[in-house]
N, C-alpha and C. Protein backbone atom coordinates (compact mmCIF):
# COMPACT_ATOMS: atom_id res chain seq x y z
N UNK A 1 -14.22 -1.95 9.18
CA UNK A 1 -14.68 -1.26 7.98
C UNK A 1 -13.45 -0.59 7.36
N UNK A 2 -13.22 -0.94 6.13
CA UNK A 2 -11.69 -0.45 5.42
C UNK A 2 -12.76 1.40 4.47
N UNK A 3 -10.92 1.44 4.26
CA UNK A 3 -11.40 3.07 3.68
C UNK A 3 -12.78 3.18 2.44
N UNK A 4 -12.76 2.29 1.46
CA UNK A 4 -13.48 1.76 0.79
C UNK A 4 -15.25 2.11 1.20
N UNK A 5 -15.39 0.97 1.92
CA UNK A 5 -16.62 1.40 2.62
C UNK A 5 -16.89 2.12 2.73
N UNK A 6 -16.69 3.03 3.94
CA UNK A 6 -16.43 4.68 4.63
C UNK A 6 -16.57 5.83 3.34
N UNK A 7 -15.94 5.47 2.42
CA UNK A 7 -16.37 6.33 1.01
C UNK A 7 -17.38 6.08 0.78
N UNK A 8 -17.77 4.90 0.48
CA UNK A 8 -19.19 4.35 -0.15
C UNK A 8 -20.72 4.73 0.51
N UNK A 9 -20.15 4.92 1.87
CA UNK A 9 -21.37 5.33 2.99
C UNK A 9 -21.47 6.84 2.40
N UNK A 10 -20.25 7.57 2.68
CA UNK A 10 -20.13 9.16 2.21
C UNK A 10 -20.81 8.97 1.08
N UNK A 11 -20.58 8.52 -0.12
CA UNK A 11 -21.00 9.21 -1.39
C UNK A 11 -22.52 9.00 -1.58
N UNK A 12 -22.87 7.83 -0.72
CA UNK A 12 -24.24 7.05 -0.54
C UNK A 12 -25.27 8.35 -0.14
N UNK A 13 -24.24 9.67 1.52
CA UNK A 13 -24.97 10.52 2.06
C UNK A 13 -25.17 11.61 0.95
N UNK A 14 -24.22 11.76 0.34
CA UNK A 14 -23.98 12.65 -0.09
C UNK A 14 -24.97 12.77 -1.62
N UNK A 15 -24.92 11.40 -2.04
CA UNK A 15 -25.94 11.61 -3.07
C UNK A 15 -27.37 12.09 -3.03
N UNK A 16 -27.66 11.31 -1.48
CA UNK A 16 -29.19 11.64 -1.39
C UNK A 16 -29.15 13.12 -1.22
N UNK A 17 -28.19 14.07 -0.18
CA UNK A 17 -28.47 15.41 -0.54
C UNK A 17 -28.09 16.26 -1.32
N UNK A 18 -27.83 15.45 -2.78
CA UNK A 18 -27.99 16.29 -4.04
C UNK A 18 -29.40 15.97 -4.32
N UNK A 19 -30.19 14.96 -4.40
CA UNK A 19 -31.30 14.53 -4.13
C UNK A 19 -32.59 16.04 -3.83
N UNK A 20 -31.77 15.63 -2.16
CA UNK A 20 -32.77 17.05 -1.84
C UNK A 20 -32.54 18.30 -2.93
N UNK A 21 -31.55 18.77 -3.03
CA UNK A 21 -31.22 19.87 -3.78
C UNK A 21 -32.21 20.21 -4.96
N UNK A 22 -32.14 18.87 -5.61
CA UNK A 22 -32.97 18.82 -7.20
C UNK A 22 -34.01 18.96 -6.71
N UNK A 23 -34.69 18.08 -5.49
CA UNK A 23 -35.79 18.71 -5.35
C UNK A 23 -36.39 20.13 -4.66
N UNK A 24 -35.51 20.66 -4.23
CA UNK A 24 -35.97 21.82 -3.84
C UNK A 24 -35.17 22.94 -5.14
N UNK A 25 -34.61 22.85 -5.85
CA UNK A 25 -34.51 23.66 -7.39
C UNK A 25 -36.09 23.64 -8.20
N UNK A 26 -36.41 22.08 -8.36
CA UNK A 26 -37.52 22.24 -8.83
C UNK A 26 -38.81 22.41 -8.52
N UNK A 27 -39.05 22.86 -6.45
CA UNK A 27 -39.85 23.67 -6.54
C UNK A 27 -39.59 24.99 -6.89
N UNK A 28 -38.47 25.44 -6.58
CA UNK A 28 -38.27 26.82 -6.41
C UNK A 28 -38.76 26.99 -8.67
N UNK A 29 -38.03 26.33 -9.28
CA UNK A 29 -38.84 26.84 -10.50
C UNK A 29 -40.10 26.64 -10.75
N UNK A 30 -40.97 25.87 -10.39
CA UNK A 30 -42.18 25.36 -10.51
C UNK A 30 -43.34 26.53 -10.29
N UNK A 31 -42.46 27.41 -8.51
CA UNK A 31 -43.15 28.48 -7.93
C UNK A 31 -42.69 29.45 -8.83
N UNK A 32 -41.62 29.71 -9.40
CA UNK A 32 -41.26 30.76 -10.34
C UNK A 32 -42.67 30.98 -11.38
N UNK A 33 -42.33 29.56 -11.86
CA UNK A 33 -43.05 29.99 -13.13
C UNK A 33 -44.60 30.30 -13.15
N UNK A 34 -45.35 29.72 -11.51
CA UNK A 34 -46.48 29.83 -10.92
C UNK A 34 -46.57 31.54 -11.01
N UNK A 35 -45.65 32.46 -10.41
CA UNK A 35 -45.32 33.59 -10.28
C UNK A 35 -45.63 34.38 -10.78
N UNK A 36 -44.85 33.70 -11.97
CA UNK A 36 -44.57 34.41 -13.94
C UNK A 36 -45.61 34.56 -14.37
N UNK A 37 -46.59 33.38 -14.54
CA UNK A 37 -48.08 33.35 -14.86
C UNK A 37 -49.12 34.37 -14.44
N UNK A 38 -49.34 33.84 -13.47
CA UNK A 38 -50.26 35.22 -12.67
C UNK A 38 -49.46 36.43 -12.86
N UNK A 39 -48.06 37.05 -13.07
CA UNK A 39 -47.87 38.46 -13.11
C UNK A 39 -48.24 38.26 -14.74
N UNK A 40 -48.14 37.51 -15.95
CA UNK A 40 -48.27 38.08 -17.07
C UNK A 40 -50.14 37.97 -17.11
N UNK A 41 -50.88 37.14 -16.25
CA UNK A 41 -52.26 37.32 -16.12
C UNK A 41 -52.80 38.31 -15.90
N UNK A 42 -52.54 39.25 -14.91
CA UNK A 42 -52.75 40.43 -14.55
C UNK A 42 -52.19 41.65 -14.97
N UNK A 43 -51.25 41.32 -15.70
CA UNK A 43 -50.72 42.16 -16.29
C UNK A 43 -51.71 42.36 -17.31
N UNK A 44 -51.78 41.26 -18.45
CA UNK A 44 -52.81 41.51 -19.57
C UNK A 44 -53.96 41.97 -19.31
N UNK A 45 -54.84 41.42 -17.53
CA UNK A 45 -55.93 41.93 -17.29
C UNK A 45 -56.23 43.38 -17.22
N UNK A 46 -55.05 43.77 -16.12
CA UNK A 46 -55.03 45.56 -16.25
C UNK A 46 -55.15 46.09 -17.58
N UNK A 47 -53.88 45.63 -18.87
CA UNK A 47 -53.75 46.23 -19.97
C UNK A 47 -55.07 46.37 -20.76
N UNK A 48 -56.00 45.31 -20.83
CA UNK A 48 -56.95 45.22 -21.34
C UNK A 48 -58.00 46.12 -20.93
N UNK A 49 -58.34 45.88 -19.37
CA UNK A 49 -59.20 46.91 -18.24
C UNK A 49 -58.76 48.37 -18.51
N UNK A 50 -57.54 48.85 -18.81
CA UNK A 50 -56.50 50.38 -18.98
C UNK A 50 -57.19 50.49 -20.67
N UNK A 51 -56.93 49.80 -21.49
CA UNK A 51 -57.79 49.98 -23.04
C UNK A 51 -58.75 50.10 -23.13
N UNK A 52 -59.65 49.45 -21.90
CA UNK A 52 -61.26 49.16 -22.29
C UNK A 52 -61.60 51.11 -21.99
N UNK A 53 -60.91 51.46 -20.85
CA UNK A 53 -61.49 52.49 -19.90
C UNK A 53 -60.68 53.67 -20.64
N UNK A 54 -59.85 53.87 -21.54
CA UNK A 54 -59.29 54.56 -22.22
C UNK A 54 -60.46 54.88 -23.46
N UNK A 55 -60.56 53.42 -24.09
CA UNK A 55 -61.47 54.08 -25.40
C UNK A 55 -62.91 54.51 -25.25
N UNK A 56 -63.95 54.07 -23.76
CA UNK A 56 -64.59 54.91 -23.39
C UNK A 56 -64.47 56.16 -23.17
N UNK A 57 -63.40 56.96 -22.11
CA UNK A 57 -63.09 57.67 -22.38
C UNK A 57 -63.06 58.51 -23.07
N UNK A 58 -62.18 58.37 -24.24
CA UNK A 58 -62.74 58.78 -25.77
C UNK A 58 -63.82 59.30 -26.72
N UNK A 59 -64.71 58.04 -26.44
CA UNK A 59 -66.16 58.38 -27.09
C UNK A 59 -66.95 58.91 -25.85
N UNK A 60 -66.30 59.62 -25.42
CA UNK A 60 -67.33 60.39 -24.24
C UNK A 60 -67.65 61.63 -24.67
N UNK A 61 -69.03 62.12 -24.30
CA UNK A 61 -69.50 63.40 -25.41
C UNK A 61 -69.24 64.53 -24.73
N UNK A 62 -69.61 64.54 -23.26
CA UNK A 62 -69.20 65.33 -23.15
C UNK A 62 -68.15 65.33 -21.27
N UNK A 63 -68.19 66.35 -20.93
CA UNK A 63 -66.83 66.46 -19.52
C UNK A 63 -67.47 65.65 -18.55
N UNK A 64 -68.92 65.72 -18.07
CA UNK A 64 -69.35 64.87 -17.53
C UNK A 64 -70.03 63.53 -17.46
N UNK A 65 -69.82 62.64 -19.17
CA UNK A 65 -70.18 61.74 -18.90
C UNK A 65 -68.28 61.19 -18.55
N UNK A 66 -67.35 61.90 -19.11
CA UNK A 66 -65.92 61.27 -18.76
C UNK A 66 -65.99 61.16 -17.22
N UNK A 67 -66.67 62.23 -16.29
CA UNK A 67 -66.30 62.43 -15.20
C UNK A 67 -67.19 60.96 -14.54
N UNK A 68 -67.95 60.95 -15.11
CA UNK A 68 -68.86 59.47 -14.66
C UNK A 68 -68.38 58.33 -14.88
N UNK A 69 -67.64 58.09 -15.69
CA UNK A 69 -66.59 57.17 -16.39
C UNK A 69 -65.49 56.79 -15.54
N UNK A 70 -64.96 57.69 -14.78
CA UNK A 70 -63.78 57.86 -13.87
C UNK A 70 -64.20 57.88 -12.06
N UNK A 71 -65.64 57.11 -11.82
CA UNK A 71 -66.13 57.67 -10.75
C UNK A 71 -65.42 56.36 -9.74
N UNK A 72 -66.05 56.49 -8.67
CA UNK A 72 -65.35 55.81 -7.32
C UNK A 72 -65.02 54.07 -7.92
N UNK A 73 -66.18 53.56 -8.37
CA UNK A 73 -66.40 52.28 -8.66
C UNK A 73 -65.08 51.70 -9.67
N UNK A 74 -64.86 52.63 -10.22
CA UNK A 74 -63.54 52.28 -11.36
C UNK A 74 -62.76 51.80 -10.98
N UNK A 75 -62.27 52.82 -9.94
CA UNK A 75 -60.79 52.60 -8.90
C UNK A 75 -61.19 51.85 -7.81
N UNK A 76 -62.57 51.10 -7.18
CA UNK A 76 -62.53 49.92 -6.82
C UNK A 76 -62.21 48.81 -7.42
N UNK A 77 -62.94 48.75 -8.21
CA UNK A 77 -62.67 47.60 -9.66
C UNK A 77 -61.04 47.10 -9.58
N UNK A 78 -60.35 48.18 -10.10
CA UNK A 78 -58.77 48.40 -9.70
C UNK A 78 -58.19 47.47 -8.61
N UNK A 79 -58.73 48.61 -7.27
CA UNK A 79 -57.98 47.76 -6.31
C UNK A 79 -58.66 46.35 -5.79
N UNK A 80 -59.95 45.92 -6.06
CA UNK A 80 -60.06 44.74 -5.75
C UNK A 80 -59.36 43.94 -6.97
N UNK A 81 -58.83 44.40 -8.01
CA UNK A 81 -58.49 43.22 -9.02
C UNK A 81 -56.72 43.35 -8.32
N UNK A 82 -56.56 44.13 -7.76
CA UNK A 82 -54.71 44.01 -7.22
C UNK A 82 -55.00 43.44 -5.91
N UNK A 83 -55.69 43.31 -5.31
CA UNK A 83 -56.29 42.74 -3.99
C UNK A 83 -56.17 40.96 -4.34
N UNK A 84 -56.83 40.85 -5.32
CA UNK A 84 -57.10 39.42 -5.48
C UNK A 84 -56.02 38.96 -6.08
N UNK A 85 -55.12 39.87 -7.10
CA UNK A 85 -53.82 39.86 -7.21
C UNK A 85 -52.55 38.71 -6.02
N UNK A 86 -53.12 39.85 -5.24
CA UNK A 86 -51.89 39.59 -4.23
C UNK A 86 -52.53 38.39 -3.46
N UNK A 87 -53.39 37.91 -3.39
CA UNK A 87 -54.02 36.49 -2.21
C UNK A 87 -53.48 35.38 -3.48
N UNK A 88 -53.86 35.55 -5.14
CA UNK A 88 -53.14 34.87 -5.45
C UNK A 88 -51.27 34.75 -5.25
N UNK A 89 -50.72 35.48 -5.43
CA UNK A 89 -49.50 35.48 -5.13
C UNK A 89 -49.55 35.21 -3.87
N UNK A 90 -50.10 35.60 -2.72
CA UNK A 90 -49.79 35.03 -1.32
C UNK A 90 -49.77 33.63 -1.40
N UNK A 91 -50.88 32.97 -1.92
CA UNK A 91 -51.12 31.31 -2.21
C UNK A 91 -50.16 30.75 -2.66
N UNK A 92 -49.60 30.94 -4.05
CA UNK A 92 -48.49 30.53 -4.29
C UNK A 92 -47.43 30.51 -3.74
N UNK A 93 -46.87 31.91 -2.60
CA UNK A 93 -45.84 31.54 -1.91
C UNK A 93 -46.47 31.03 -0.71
N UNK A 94 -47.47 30.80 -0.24
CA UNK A 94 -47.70 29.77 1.10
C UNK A 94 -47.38 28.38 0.81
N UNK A 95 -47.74 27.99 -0.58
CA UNK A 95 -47.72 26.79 -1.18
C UNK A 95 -46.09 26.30 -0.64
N UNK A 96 -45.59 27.16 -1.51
CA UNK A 96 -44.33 27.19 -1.83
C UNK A 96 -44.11 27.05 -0.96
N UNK A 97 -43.86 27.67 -0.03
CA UNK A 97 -42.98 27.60 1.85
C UNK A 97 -43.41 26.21 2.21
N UNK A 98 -44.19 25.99 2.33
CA UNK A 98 -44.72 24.89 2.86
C UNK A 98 -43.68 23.57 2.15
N UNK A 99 -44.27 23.35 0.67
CA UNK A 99 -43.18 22.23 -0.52
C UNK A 99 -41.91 22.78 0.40
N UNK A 100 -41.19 23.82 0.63
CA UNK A 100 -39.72 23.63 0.65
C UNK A 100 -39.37 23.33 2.21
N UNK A 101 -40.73 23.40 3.06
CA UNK A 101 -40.72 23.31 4.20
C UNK A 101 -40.44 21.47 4.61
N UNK A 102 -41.07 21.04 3.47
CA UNK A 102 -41.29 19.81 3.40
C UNK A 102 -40.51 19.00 3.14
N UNK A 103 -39.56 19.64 1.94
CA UNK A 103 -38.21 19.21 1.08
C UNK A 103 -37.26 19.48 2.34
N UNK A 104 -37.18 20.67 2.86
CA UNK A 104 -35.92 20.32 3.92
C UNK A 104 -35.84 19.69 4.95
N UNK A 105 -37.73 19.53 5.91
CA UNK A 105 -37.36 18.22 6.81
C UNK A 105 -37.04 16.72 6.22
N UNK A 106 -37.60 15.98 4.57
CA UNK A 106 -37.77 15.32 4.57
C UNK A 106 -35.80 15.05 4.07
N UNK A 107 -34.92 16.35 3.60
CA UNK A 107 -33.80 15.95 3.58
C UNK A 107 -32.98 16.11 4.77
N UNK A 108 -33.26 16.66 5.63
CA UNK A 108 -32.63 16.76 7.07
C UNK A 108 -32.91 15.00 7.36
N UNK A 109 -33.88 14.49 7.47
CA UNK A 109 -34.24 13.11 8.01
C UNK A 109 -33.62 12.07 7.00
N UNK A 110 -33.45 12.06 5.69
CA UNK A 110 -32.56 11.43 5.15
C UNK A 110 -30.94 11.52 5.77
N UNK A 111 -30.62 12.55 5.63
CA UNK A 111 -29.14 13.11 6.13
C UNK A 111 -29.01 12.28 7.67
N UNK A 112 -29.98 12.75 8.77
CA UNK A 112 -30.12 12.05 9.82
C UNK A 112 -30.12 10.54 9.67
N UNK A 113 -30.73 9.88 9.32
CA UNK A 113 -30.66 8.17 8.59
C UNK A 113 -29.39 7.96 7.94
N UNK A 114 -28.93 8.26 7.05
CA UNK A 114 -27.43 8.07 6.71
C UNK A 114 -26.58 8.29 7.65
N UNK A 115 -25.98 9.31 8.19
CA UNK A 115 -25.39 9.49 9.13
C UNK A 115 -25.27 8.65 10.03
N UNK A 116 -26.32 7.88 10.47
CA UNK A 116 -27.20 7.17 11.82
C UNK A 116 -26.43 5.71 11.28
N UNK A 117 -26.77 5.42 10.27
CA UNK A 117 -26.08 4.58 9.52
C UNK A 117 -24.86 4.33 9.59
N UNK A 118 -24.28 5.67 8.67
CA UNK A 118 -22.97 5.31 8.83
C UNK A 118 -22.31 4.61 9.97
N UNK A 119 -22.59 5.60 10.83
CA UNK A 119 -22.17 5.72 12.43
C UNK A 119 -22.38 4.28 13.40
N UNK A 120 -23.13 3.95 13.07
CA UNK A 120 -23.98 2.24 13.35
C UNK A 120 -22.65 1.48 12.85
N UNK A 121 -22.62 1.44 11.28
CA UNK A 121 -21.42 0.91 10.74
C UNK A 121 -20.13 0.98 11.50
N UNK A 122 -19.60 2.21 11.52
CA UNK A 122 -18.11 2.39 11.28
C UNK A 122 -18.04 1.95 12.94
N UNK A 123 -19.31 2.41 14.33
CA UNK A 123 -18.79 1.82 15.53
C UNK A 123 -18.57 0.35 15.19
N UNK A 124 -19.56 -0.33 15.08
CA UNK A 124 -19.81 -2.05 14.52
C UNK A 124 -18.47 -2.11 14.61
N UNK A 125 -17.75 -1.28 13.42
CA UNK A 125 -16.62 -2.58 12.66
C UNK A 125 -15.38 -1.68 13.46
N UNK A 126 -15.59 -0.82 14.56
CA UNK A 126 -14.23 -0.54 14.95
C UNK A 126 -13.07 -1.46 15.97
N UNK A 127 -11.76 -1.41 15.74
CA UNK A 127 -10.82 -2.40 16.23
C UNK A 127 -11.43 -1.99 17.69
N UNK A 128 -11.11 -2.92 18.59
CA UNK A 128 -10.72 -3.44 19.86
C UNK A 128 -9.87 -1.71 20.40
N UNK A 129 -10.02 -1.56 21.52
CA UNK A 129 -9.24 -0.59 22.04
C UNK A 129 -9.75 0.83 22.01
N UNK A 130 -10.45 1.39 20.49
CA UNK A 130 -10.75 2.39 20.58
C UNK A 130 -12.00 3.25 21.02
N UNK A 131 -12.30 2.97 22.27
CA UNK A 131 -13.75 3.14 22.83
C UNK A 131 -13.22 4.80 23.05
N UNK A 132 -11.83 5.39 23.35
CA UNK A 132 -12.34 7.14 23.61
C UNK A 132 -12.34 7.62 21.83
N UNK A 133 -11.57 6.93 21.04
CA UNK A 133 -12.11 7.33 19.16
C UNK A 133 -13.68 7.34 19.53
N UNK A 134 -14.30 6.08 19.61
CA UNK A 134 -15.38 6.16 19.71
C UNK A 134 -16.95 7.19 20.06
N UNK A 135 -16.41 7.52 21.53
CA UNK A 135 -16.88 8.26 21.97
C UNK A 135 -16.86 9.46 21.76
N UNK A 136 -15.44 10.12 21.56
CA UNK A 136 -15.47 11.17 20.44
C UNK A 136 -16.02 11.60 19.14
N UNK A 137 -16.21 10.88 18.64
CA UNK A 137 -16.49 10.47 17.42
C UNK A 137 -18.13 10.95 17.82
N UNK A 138 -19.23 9.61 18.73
CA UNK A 138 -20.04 9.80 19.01
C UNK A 138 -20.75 11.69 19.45
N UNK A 139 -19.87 11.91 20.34
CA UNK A 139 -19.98 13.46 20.18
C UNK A 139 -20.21 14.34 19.46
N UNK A 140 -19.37 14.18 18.44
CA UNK A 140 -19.52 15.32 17.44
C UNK A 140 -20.80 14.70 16.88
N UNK A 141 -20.74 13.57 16.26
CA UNK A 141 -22.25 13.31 15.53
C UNK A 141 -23.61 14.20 16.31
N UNK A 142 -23.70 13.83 17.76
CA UNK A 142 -24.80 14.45 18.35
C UNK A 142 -24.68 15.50 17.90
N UNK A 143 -23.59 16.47 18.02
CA UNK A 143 -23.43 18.25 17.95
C UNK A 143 -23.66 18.07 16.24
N UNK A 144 -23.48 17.17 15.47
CA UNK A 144 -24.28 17.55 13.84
C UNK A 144 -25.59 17.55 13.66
N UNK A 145 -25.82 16.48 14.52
CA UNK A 145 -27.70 15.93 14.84
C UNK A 145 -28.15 17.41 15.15
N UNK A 146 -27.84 18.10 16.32
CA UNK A 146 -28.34 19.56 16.84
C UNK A 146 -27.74 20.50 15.96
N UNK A 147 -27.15 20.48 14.91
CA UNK A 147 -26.64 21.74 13.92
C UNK A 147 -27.87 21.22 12.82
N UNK A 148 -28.45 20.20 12.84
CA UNK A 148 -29.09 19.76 11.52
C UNK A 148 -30.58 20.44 11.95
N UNK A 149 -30.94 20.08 13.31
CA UNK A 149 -32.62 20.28 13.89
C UNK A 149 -32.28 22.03 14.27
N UNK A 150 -31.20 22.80 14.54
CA UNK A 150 -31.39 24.04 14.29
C UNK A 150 -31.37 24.72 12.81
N UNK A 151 -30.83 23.84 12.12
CA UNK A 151 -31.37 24.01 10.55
C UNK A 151 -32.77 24.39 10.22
N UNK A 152 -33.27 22.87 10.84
CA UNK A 152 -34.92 22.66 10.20
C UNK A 152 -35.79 23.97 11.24
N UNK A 153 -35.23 24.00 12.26
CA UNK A 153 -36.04 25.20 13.12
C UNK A 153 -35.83 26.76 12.52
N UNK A 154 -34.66 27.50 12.34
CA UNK A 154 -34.49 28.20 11.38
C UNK A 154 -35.06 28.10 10.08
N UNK A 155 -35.53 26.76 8.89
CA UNK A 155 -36.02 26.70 7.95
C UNK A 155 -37.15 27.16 8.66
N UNK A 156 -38.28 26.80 9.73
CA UNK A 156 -39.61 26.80 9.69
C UNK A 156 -39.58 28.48 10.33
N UNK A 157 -38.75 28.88 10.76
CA UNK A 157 -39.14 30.21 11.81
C UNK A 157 -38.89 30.95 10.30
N UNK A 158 -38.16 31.24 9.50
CA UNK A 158 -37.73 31.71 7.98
C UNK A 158 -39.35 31.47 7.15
N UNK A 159 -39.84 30.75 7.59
CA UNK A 159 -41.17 30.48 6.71
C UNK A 159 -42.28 30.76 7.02
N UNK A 160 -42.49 31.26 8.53
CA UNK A 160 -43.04 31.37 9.01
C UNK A 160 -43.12 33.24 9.07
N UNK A 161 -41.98 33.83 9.03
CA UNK A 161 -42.02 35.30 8.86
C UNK A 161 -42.56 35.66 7.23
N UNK A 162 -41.85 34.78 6.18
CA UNK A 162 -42.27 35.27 4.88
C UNK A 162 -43.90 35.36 4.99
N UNK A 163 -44.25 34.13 5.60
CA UNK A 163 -45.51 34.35 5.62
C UNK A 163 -46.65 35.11 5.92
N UNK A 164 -46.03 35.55 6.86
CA UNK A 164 -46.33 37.24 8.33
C UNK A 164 -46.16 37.95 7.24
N UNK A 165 -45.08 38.03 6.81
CA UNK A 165 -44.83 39.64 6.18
C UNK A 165 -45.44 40.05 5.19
N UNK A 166 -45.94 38.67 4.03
CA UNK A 166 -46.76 38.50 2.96
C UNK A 166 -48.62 38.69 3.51
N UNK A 167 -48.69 38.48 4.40
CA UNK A 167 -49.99 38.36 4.74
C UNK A 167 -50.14 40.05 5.36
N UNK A 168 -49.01 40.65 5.81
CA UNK A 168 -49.09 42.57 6.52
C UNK A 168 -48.92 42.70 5.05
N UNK A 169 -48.67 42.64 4.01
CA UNK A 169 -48.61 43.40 2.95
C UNK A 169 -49.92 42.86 1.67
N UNK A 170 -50.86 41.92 2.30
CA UNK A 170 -52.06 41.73 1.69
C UNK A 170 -52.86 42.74 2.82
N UNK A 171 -52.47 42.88 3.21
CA UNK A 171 -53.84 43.78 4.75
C UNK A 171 -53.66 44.93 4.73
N UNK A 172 -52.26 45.48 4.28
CA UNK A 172 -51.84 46.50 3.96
C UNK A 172 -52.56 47.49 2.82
N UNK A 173 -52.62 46.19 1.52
CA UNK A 173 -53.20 46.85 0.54
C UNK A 173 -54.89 47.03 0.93
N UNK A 174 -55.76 45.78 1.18
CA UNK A 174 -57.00 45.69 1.43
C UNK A 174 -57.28 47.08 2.06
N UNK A 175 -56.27 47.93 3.19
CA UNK A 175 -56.56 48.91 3.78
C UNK A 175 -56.59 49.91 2.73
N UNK A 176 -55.97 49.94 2.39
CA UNK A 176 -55.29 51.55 0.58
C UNK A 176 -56.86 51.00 0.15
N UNK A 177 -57.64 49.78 -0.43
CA UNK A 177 -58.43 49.50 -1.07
C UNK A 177 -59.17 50.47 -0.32
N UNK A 178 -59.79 49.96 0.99
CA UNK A 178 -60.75 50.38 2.26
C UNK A 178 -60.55 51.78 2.39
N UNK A 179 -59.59 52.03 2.49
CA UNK A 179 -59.52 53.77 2.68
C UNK A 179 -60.02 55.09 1.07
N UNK A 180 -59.25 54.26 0.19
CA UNK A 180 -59.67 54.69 -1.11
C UNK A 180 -61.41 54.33 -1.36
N UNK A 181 -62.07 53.82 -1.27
CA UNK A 181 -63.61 53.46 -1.27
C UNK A 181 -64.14 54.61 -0.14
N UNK A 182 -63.10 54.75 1.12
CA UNK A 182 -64.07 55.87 1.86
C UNK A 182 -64.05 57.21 0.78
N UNK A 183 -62.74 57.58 0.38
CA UNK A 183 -62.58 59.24 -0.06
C UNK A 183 -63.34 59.08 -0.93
N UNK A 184 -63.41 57.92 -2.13
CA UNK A 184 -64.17 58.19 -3.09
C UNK A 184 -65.43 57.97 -3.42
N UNK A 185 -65.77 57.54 -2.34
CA UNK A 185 -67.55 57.28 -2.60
C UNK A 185 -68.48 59.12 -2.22
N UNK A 186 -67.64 59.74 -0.94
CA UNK A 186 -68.10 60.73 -0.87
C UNK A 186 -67.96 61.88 -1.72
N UNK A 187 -67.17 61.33 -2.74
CA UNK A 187 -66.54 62.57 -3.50
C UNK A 187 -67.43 62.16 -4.71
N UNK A 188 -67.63 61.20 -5.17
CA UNK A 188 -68.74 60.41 -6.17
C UNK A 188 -70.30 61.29 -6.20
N UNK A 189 -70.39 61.16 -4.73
CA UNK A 189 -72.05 61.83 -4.38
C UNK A 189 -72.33 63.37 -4.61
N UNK A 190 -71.17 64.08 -4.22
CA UNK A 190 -71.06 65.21 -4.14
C UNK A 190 -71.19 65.45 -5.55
N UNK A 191 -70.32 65.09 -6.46
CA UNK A 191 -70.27 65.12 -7.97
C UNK A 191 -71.94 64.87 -8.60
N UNK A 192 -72.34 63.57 -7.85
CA UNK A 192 -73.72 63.46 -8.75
C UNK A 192 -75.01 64.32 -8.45
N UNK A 193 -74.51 64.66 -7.20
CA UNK A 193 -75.84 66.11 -6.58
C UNK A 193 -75.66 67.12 -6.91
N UNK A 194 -74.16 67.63 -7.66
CA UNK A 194 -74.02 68.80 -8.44
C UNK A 194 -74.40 69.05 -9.67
């Protein structure tokens, strides 16, 4: 195999993992803009829900129909609409982990196949004599093979915490929801028996 070749294999590997690249850019914008959406969704929802409960407010006649206006149920309303908030955003980044989970084994296993390739090749066509090149050679490939599968294990253990941490900070809130529904339901009653 002349130098020629040996390039041609390289640029061959090398293309496919620009390959991967594009495809994992265009999940990562795809999830962006998934992101973008639901925050300007909820955004408008609050703004709208914050106007609706403002201009009641307003036409309230007197201190206690405002105070009825402002009672426990409001600020449930609230936190179940940031509750459902965040399971959407959790979804989208589970999605997401997963697509990029997918994009990097399926370019680790390309990379692995080329390589495998190459390596197939360049032993094939090596001169007569050089069986310790060889074997050297062979070496390091294995030690890339195991730098590539501690890649993909690091990708999944990395995806696997976002996920943990996203899911303690949906349970997190559900609790603020849960705890806020205890103070204010009793504080609701007290108000309406007075």
């Amino acid at each position: 195999m002349n130098q020629e070749q040996i390039t041609a294999k390289l640029s061959q590997i090398n293309s496919k993992g620009l390959e991967a690249s594009f495809s994992l850019s265009e999940a990562a914008l795809e999830n962006a803009q998934k992101l973008a959406e639901l925050s300007y969704a909820a955004s408008k929802d609050a703004l709208v829900n914050t106007q609706d409960g403002i201009q009641q407010l307003l036409t309230a006649k007197d201190p206690q129909q405002a105070s009825e206006l402002l009672n426990a149920e409001a600020f449930q309303a609230a936190g179940a609409q940031a509750a459902a908030f965040q399971k959407k955003v959790s979804k989208v980044l589970r999605d997401g982990n997963k697509e990029l989970a997918n994009v990097v084994d399926a370019g680790i296993d390309q990379l692995q196949d080329g390589f495998q390739d190459w390596v197939n090749t360049v032993t094939a066509n090596a001169p007569a004599g050089s069986d310790v090149l060889l074997s050297s050679f062979k070496t390091f490939y294995g030690s890339a093979l195991q730098g590539f599968e501690q890649f993909r294990a690091a990708s999944k253990e990395a995806v696997a915490k976002a996920e943990k941490t996203t899911e303690q900070a949906i349970d997190a809130i559900a609790g603020q929801v849960a705890q806020a529904k205890k103070v204010a339901i009793p504080a609701s009653r007290t108000r309406k028996s007075a």
